[in-house]
N, C-alpha and C. Protein backbone atom coordinates (compact mmCIF):
# COMPACT_ATOMS: atom_id res chain seq x y z
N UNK A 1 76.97 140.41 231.94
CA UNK A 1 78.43 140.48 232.00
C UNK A 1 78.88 141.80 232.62
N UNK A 2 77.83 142.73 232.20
CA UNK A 2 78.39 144.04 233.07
C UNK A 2 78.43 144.03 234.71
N UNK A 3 77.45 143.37 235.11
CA UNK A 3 77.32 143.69 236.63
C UNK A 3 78.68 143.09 237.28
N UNK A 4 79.82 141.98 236.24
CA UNK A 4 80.43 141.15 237.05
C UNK A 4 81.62 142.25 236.47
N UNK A 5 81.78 142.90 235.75
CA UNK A 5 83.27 143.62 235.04
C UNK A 5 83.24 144.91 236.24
N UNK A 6 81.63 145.18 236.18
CA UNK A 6 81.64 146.27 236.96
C UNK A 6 82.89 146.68 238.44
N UNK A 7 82.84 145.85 239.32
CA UNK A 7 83.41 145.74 240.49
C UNK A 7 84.91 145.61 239.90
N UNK A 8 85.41 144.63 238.57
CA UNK A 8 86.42 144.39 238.92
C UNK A 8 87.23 146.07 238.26
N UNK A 9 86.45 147.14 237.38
CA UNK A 9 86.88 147.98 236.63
C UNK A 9 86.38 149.24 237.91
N UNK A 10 85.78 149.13 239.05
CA UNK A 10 86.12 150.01 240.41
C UNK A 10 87.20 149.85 241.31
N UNK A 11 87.43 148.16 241.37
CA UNK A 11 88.63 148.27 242.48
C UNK A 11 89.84 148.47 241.14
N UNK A 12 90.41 148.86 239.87
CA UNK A 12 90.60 148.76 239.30
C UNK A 12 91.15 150.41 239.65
N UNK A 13 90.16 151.16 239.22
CA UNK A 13 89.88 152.65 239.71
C UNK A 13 90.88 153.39 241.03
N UNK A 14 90.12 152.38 241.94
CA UNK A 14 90.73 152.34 243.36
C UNK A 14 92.48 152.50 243.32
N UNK A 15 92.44 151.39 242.88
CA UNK A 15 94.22 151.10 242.88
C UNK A 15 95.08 152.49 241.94
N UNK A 16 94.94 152.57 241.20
CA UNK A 16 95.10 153.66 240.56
C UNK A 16 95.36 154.87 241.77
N UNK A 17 94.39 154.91 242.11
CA UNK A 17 94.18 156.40 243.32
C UNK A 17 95.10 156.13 244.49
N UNK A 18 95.57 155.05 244.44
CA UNK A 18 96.65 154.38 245.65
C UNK A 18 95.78 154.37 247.08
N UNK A 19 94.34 154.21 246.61
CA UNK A 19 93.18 153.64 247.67
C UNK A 19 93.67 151.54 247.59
N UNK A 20 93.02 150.86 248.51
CA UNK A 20 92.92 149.56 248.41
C UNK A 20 91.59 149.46 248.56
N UNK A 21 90.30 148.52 248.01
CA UNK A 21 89.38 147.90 248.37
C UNK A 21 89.15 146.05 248.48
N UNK A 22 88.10 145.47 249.40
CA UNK A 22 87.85 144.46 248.77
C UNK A 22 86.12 144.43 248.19
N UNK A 23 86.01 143.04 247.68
CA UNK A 23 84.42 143.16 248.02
C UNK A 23 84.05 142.17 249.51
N UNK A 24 82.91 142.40 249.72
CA UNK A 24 82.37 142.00 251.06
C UNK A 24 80.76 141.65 250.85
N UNK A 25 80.47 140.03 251.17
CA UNK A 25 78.74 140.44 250.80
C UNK A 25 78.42 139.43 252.17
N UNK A 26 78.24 140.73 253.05
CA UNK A 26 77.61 140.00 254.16
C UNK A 26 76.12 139.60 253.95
N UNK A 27 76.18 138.85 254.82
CA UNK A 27 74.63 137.84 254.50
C UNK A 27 74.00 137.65 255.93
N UNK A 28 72.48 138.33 256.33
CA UNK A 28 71.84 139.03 255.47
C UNK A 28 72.39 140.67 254.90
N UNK A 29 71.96 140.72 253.76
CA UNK A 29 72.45 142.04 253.44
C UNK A 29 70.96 142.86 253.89
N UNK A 30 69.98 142.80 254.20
CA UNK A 30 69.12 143.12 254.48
C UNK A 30 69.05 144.89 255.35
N UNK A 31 70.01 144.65 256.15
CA UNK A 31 70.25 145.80 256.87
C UNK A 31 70.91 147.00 256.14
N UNK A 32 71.49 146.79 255.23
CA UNK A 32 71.90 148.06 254.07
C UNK A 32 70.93 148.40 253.68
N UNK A 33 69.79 148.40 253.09
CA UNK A 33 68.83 148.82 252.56
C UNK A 33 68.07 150.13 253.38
N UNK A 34 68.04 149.41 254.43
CA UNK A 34 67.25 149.67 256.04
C UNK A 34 68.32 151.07 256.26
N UNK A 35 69.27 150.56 256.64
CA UNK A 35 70.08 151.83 256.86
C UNK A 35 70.32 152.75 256.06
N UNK A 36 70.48 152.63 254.56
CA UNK A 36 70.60 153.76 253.46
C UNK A 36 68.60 154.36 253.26
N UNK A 37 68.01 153.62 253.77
CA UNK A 37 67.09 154.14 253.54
C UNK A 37 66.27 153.93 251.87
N UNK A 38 66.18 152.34 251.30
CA UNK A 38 66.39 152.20 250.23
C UNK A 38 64.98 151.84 249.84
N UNK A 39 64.44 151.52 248.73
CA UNK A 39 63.22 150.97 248.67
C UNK A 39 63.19 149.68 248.91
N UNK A 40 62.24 148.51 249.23
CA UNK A 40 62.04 147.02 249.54
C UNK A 40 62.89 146.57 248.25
N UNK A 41 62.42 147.11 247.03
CA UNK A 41 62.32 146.11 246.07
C UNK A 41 64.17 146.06 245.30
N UNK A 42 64.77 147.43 246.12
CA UNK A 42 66.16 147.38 245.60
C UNK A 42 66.74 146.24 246.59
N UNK A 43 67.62 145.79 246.16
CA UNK A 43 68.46 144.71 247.04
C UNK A 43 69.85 145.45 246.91
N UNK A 44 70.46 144.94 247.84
CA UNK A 44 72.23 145.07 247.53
C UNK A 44 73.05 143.68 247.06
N UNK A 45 73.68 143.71 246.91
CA UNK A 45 74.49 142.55 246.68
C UNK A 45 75.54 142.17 246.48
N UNK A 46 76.33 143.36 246.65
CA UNK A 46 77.53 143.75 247.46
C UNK A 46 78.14 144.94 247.65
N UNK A 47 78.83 144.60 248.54
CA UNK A 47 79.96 146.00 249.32
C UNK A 47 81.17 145.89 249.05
N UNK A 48 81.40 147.78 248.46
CA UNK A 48 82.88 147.27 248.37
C UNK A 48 83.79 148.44 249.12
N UNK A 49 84.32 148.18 250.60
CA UNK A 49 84.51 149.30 251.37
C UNK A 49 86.22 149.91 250.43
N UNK A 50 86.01 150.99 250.97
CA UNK A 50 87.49 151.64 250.19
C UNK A 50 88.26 152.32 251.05
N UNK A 51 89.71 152.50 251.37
CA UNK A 51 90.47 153.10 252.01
C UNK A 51 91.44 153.19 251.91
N UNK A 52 92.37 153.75 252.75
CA UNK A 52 93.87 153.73 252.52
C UNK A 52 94.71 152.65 252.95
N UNK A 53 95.30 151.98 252.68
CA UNK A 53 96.07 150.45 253.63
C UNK A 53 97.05 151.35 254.13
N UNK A 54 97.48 150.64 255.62
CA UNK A 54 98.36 150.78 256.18
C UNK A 54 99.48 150.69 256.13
N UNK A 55 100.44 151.19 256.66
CA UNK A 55 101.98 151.23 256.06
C UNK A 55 102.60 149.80 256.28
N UNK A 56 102.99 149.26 255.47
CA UNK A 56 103.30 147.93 255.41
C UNK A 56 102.42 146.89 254.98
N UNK A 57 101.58 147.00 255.00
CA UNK A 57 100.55 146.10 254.89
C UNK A 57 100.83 145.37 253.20
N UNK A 58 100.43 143.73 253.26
CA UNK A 58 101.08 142.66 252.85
C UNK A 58 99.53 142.13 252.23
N UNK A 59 99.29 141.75 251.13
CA UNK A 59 98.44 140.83 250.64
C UNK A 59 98.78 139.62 250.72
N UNK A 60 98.28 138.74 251.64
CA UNK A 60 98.69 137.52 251.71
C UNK A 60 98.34 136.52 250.46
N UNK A 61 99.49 135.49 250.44
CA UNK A 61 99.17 134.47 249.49
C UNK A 61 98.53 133.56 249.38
N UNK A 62 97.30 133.76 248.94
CA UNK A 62 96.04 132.30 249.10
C UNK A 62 96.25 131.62 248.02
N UNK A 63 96.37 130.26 249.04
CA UNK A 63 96.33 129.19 247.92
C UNK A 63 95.09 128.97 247.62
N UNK A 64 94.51 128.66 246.07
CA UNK A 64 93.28 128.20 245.56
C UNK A 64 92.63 126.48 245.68
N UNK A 65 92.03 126.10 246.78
CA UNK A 65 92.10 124.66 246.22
C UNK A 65 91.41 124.58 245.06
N UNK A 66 91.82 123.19 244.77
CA UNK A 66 91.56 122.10 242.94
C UNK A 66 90.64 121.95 243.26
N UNK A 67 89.71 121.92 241.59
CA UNK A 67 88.35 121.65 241.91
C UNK A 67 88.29 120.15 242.05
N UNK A 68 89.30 119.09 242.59
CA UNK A 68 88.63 117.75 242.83
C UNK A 68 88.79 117.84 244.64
N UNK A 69 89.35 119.07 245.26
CA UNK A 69 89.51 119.38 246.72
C UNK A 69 87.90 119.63 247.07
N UNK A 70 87.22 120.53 246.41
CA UNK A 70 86.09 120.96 247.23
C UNK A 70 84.86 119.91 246.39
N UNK A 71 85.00 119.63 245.49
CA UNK A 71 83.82 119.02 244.51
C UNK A 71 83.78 117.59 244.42
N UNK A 72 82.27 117.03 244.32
CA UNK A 72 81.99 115.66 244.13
C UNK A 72 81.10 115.35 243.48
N UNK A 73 81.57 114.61 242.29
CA UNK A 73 80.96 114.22 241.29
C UNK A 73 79.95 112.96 240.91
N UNK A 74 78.82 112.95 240.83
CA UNK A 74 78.11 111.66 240.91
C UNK A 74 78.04 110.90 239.66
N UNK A 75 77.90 109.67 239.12
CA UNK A 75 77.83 109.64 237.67
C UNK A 75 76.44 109.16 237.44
N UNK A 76 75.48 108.74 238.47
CA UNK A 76 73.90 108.53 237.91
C UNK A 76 73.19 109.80 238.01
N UNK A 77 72.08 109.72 236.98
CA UNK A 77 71.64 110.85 236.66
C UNK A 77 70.38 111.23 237.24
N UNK A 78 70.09 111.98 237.67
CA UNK A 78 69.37 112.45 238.63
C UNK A 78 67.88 112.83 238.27
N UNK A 79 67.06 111.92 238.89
CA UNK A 79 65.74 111.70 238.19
C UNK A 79 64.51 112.94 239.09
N UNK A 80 64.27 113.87 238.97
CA UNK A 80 63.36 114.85 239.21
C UNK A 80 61.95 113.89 239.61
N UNK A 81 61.04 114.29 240.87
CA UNK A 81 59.70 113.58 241.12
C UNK A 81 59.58 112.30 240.89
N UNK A 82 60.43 111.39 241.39
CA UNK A 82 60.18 109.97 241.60
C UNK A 82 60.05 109.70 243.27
């Protein structure tokens, strides 16, 4: 539960400081490692860049689709190695 509060109690931080961030998890993340100079076995798994927003600048309003928009439901049950 911490790793997921974590991010939201930094951009949290952020705002406060009258910084804006988002998160960002480009894929492959492979090249952060490489570039920070990290060990193999650390991974990243996300970015969260930070800065100042621009004067005016507008958070747009995203609509969320319903989960019967993106999701499909089967009702037989799904038999493993047959």
């Amino acid at each position: 539960m911490l790793m997921i509060l974590l991010p939201i109690a930094q951009a949290y931080a952020v705002h406060r400081m009258g910084l804006v961030t988002l998160t960002h998890t480009p894929s492959p993340m492979k090249f952060l490692g490489e570039l920070l100079g990290r060990p193999a076995h650390e991974e990243a798994m996300l970015v969260m860049p930070v800065g100042y927003p621009e004067q005016g600048a507008m958070v747009p309003n995203i609509h969320r689709k319903s989960l019967d928009e993106i999701a499909v439901f089967f009702e037989e049950e799904l038999r493993l190695g047959e």
